[in-house]
C-alpha atoms as a PDB file:
ATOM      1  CA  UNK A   1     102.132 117.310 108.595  1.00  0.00           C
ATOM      2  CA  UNK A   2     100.008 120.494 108.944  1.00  0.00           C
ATOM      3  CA  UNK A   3      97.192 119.437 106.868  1.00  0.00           C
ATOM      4  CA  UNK A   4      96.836 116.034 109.109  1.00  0.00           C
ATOM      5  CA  UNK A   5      96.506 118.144 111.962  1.00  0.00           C
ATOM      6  CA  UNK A   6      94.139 119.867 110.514  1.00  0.00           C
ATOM      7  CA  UNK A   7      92.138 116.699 110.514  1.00  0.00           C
ATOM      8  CA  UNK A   8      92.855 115.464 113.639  1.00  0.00           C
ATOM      9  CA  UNK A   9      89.640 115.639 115.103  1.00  0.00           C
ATOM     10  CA  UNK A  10      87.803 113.695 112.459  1.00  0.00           C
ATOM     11  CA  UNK A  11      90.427 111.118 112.510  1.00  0.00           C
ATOM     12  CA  UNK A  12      90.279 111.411 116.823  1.00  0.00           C
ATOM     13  CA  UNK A  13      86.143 110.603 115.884  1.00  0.00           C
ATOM     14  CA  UNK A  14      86.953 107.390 113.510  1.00  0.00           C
ATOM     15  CA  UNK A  15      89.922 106.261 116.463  1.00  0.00           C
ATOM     16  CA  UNK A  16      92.660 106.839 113.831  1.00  0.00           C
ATOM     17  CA  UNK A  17      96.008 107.605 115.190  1.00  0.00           C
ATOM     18  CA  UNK A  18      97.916 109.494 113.179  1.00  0.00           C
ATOM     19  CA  UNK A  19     101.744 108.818 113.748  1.00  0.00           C
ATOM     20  CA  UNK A  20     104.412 110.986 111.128  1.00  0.00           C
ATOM     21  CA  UNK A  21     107.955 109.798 110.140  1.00  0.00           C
ATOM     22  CA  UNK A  22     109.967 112.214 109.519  1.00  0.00           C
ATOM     23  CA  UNK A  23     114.412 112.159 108.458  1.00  0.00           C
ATOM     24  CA  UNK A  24     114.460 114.996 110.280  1.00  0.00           C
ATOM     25  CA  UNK A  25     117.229 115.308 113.333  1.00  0.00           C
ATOM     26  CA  UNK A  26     115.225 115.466 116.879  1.00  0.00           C
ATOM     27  CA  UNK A  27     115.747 118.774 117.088  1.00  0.00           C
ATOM     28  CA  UNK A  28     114.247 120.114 113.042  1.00  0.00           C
ATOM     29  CA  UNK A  29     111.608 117.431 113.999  1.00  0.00           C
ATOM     30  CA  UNK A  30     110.726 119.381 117.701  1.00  0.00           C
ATOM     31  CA  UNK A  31     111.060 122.492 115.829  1.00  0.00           C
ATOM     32  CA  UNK A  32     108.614 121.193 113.219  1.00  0.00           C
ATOM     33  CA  UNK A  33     106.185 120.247 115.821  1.00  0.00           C
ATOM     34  CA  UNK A  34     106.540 123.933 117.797  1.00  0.00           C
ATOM     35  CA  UNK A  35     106.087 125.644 114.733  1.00  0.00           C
ATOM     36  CA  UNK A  36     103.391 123.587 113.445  1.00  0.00           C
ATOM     37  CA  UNK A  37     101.465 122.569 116.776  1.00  0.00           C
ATOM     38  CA  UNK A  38     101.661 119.013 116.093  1.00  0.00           C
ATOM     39  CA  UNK A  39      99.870 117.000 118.674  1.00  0.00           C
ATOM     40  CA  UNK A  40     100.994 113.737 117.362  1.00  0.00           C
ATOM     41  CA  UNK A  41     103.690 111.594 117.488  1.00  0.00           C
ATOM     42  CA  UNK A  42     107.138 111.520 115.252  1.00  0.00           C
ATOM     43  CA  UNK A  43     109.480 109.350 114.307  1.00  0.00           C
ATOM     44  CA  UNK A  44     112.641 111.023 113.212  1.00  0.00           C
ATOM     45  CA  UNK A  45     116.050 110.058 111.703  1.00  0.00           C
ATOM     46  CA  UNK A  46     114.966 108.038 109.359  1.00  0.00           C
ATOM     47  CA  UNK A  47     116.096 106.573 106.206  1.00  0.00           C
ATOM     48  CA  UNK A  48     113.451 108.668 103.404  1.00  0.00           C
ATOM     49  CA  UNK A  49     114.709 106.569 100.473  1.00  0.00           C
ATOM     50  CA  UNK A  50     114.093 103.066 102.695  1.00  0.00           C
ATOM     51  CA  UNK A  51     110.969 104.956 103.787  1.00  0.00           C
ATOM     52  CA  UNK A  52     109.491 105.379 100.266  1.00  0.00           C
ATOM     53  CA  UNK A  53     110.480 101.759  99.753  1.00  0.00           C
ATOM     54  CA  UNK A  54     108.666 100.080 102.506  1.00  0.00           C
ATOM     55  CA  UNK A  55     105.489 102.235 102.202  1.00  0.00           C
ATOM     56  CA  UNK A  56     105.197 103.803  98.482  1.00  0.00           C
ATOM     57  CA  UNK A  57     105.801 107.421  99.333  1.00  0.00           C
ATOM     58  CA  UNK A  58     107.555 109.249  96.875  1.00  0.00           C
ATOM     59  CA  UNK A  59     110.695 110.655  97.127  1.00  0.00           C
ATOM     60  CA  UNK A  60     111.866 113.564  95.630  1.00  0.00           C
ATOM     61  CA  UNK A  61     115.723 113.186  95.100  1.00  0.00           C
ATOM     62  CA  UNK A  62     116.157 116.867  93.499  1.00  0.00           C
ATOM     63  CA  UNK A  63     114.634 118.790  96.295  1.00  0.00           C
ATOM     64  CA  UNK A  64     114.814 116.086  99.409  1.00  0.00           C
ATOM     65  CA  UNK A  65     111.210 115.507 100.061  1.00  0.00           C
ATOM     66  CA  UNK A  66     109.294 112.586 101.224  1.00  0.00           C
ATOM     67  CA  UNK A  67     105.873 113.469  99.993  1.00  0.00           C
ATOM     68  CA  UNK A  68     102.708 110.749 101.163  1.00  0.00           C
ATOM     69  CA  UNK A  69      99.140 110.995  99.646  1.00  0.00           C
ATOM     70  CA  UNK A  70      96.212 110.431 101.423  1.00  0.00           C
ATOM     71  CA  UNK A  71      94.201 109.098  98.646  1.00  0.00           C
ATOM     72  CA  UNK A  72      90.335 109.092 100.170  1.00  0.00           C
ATOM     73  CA  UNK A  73      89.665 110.770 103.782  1.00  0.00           C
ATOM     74  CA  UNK A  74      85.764 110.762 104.642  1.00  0.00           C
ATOM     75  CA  UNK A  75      84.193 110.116 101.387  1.00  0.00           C
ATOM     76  CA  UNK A  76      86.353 112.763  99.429  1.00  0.00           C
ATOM     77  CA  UNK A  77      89.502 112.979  97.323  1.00  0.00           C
ATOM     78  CA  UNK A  78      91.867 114.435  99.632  1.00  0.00           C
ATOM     79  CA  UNK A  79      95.823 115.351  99.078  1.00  0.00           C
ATOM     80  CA  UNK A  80      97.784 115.764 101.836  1.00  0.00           C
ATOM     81  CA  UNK A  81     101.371 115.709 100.645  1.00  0.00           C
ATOM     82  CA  UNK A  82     103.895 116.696 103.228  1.00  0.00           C
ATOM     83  CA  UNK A  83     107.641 118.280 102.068  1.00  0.00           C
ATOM     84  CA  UNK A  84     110.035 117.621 104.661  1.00  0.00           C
ATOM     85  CA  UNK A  85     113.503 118.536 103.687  1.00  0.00           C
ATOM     86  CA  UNK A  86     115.823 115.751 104.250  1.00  0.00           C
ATOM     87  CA  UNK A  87     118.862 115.728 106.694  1.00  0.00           C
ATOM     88  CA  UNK A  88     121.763 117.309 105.561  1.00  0.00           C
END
């Protein structure tokens, strides 16, 4: 979620909204956004296997992460894979 933020002004200059799901409790997903000074929406609680599903995200079953690719951004190859422990 970091390295969106960390594009949030181009994406603010294209009118992209940037919006992160996260199955994350409300309060690891308002710590998340303290600690990382998120300044866009999340959607917690959910279901990161029925995620991955729906959208093609991967899920890492050994380790508990939802990780998403951002395949092009501006012109470039860009990775931006976030690792959000699951919900225990």
């Amino acid at each position: 979620m970091a390295d969106f933020q960390s594009h949030i002004s181009a994406f603010d200059q294209k009118r992209i909204k940037v919006i992160a799901a996260s199955p994350d409790s409300l309060e690891d997903a308002r710590k998340s956004v303290e600690r990382k000074k998120l300044t866009f929406p999340i959607a917690y609680g959910l279901d990161a296997r029925a995620f991955a599903a729906m959208t093609g995200a991967f899920f890492d079953d050994v380790r508990g992460y939802l990780q998403a690719k951002l395949k092009k951004y501006n012109g470039s190859e860009v990775d931006i894979t976030d690792k959000t422990t699951k919900d225990s």
